[in-house]
Protein backbone atom coordinates (compact mmCIF):
# COMPACT_ATOMS: atom_id res chain seq x y z
CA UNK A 1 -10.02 5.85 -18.57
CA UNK A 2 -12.89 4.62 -16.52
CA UNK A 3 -12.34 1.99 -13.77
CA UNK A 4 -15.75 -0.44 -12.95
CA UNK A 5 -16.67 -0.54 -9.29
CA UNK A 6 -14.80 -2.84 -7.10
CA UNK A 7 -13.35 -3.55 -3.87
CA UNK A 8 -9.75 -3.17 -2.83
CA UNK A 9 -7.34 -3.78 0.29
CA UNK A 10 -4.67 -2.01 0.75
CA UNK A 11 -2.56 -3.57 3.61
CA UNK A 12 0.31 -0.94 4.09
CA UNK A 13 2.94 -1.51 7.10
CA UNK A 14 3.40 2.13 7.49
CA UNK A 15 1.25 5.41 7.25
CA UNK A 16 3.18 6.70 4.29
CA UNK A 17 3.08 3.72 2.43
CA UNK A 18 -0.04 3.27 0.70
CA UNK A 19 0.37 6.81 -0.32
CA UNK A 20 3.11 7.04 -1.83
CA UNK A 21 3.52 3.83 -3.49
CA UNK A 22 -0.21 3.09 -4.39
CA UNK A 23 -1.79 6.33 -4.05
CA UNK A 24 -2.81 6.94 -7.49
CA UNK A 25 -4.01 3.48 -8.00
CA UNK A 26 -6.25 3.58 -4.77
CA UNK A 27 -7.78 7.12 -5.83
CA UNK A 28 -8.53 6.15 -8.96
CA UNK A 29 -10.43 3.12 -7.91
CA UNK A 30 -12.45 5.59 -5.04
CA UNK A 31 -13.06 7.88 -7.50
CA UNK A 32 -14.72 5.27 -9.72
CA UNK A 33 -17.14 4.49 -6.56
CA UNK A 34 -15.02 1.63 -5.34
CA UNK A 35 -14.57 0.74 -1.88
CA UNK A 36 -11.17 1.33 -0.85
CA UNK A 37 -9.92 0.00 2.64
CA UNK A 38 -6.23 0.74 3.88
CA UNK A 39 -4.74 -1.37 6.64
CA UNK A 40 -2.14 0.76 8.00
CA UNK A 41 -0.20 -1.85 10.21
CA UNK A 42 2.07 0.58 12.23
CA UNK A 43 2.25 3.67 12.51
CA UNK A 44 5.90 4.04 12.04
CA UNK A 45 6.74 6.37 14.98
CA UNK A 46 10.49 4.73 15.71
CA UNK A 47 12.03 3.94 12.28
CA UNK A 48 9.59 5.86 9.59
CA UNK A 49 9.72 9.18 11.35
CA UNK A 50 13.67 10.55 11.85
CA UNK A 51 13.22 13.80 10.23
CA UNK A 52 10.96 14.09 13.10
CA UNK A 53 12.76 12.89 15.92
CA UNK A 54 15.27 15.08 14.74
CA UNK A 55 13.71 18.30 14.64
CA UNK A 56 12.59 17.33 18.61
CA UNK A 57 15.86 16.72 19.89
CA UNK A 58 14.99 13.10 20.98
CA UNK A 59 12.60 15.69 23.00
CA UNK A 60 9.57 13.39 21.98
CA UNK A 61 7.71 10.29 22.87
CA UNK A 62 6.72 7.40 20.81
CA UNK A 63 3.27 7.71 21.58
CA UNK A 64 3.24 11.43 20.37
CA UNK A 65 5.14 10.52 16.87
CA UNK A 66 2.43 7.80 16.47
CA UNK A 67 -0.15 10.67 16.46
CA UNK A 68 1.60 12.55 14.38
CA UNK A 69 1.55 9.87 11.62
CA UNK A 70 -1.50 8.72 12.62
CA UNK A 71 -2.88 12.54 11.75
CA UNK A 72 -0.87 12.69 8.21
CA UNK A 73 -2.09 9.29 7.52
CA UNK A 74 -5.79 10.50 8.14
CA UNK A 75 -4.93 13.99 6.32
CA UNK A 76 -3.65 12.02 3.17
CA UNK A 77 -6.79 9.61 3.26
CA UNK A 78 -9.22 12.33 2.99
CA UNK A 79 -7.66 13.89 -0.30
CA UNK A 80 -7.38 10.00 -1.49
CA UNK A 81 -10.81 9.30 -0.65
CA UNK A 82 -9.89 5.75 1.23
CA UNK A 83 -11.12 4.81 4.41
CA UNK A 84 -8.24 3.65 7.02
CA UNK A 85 -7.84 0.97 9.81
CA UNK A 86 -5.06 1.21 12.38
CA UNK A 87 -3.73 -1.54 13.95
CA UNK A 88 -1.14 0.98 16.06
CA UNK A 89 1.59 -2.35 15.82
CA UNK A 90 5.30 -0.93 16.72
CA UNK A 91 7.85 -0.75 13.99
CA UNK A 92 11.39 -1.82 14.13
CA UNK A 93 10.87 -4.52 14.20
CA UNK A 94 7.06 -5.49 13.28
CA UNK A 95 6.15 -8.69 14.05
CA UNK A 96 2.85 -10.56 13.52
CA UNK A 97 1.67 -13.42 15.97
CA UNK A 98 -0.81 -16.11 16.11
CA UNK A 99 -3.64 -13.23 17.00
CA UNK A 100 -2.53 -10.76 14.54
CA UNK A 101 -2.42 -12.77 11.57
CA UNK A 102 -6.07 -14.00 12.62
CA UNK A 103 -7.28 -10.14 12.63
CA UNK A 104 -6.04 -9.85 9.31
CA UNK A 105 -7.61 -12.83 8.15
CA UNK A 106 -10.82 -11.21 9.70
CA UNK A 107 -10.33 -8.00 7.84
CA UNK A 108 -10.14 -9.65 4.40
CA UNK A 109 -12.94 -11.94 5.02
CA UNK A 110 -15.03 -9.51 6.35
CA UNK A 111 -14.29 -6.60 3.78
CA UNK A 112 -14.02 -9.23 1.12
CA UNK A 113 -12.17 -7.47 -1.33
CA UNK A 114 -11.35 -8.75 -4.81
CA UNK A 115 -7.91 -6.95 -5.21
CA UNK A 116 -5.24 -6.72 -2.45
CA UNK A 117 -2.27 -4.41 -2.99
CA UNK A 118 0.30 -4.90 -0.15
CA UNK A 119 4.57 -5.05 -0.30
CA UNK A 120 7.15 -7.22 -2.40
CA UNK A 121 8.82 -10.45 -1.29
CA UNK A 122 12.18 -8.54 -0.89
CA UNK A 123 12.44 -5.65 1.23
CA UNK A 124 16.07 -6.03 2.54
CA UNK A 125 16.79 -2.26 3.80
CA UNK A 126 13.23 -2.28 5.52
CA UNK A 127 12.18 -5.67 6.54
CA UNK A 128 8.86 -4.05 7.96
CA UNK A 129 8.00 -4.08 4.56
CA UNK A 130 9.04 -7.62 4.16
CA UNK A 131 6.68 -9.00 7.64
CA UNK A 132 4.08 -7.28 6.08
CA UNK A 133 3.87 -9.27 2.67
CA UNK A 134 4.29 -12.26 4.48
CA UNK A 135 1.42 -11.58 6.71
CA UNK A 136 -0.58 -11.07 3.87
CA UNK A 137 -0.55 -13.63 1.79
CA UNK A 138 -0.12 -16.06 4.81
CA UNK A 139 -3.51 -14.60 5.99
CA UNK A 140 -5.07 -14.21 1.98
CA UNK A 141 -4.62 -18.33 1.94
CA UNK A 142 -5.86 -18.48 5.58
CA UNK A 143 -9.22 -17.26 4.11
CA UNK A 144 -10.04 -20.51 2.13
CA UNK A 145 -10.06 -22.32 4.66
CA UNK A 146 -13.11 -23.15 6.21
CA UNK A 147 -11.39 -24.44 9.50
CA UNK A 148 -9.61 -21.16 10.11
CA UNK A 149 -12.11 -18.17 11.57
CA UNK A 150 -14.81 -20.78 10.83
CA UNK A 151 -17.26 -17.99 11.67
CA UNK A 152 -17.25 -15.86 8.73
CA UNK A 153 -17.67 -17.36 5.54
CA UNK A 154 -14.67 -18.56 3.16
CA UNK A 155 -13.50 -16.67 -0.14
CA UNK A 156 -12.26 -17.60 -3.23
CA UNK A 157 -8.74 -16.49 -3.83
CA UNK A 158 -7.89 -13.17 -4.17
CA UNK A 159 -6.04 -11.35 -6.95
CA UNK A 160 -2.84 -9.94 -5.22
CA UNK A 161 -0.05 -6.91 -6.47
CA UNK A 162 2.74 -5.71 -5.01
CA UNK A 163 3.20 -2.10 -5.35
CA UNK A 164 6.47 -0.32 -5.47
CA UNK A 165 9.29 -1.00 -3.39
CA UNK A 166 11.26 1.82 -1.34
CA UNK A 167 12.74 4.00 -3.43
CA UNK A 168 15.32 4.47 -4.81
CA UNK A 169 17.00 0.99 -4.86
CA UNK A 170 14.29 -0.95 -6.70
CA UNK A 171 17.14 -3.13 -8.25
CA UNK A 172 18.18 -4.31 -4.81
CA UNK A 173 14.53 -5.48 -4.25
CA UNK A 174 13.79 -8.09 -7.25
CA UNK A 175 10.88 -6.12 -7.77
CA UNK A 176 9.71 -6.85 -11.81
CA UNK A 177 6.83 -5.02 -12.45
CA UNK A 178 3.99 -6.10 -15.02
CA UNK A 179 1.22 -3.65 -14.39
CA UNK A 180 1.11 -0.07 -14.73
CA UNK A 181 -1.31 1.71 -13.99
CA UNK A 182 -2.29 5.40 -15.55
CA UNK A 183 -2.32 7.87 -12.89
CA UNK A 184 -1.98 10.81 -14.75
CA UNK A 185 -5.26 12.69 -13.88
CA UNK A 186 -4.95 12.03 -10.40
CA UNK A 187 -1.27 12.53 -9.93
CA UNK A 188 -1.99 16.19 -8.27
CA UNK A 189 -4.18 14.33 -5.84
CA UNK A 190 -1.47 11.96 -4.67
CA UNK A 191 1.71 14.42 -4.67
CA UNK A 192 -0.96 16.65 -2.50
CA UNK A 193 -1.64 13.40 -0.29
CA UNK A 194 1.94 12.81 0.02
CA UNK A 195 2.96 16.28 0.88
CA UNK A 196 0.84 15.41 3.82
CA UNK A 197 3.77 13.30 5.58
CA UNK A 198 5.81 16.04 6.84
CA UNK A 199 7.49 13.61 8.96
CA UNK A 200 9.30 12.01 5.74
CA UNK A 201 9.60 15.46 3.64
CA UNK A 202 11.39 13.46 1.11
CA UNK A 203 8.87 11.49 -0.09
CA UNK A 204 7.26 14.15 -2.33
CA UNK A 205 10.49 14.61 -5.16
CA UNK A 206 11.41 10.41 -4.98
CA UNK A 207 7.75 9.32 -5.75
CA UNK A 208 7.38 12.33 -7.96
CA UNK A 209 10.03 10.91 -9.90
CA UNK A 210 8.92 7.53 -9.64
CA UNK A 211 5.24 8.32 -11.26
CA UNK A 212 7.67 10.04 -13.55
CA UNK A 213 9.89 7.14 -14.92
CA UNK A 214 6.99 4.28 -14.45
CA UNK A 215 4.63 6.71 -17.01
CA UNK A 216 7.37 6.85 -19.24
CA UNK A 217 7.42 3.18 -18.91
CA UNK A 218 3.55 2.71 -19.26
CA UNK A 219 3.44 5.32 -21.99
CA UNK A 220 5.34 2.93 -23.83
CA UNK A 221 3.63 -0.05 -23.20
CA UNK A 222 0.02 0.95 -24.13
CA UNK A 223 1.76 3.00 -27.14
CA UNK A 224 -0.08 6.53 -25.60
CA UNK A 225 2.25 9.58 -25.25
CA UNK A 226 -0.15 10.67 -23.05
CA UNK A 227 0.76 8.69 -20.07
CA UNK A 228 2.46 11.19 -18.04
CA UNK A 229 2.29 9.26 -14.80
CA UNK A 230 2.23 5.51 -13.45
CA UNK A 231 2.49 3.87 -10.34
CA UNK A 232 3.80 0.29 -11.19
CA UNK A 233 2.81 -2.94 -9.67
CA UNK A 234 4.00 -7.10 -9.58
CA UNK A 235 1.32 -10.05 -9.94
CA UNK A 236 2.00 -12.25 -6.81
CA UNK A 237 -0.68 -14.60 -7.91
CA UNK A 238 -1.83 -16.22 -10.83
CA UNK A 239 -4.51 -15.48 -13.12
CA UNK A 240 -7.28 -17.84 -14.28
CA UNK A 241 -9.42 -17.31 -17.48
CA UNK A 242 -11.05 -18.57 -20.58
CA UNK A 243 -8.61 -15.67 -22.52
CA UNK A 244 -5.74 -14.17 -21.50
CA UNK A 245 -6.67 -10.62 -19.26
């Protein structure tokens, strides 16, 4: 499967996330010769990183757990081949103001990108994840409007996806997803990627699994016993065209 050039945003609250939830998607499309861009909102030193605080005793500051992720973030990145922008916001809770939502409205009109992949509506046993989707589609409809950043020139709407919620309680999420994508070829690439967040060892067997059951899923869909792996995604807006996609 061959994937035409294009240019996707990735706006991820924490450094695992766009790994481990869209991984596979995103190194497909930078494999392709896409350019990928991952916002990585927080870091995720004080809620995303207890195996590590842990293993420290408490023995730890913020500021070096932020590095930490910040360094697994990068490590996972490279393999990915996705370039990353830190905005360093603190977790638990994440918040967005006036002057953050505006930077993300800069980021997507400057990078312009024709696909954003960010969290579902319904996140309610991380609502990091739930801020996060809010601040991006808040700041995706910001972008039309010539009034807001008047500076940098308006887009036309963006196509939008939610990628997989935190596993393993999908169900408790309202997540229905409608796209799958075939990452079968790159699946090494992302469990390699993901192996990178030693702070959150777990990560590597529940996505594993996930890929798993969503290729099983897409393998039935597109009729191709093939499909080993999947990463799944939702629509969260609508698509316009003379035929159906």
């Amino acid at each position: 499967m061959t994937v035409a050039k294009d240019r996707v945003l990735c706006v991820s609250a924490h450094a695992a996330d766009f790994c481990v939830r869209a991984g596979g998607t995103l190194a497909r499309y930078a494999a392709a010769g896409s350019d990928v861009r991952v916002v990585v909102v927080s870091p995720g030193a004080r809620g995303e990183s207890n195996e590590f605080w842990k293993a420290r005793q408490g023995k730890t500051t913020e500021n070096e757990v932020a590095e930490v992720r910040r360094a697994e973030a990068r490590a996972a990145a490279e393999i990915l081949g996705v370039e990353l922008v830190f905005y360093d916001y603190r977790d638990q809770p994440l918040t967005f103001d006036y002057e953050r939502l505006m930077r993300l409205v800069r980021e997507i009109r400057t990078f312009r990108p024709r696909i954003i992949i960010t969290h579902p509506a319904k996140e309610p046993y991380n609502p990091d994840h739930t801020t996060t989707y809010e601040a991006t589609m808040e700041a995706a409809y910001y972008t039309g409007l010539a009034g807001v950043e008047p500076d940098l020139p308006v887009l036309t709407p963006t196509q939008i996806f939610a990628c997989e919620p935190t596993q393993p309680l999908t169900e408790m999420t309202g997540f229905v997803p409608d796209h799958f994508i075939d990452i079968t070829d790159v699946m090494d690439a992302k469990m390699r990627a993901t192996a990178e967040f030693r702070a959150q060892p777990y990560h590597v067997e529940r996505y594993r699994t996930r890929s798993q059951q969503r290729g099983a899923q897409a393998a039935y869909v597109a009729g191709d016993p093939g499909i080993k792996f999947a990463e799944a995604f939702q629509r969260l807006t609508p698509w316009e065209g003379r035929l159906f996609p």
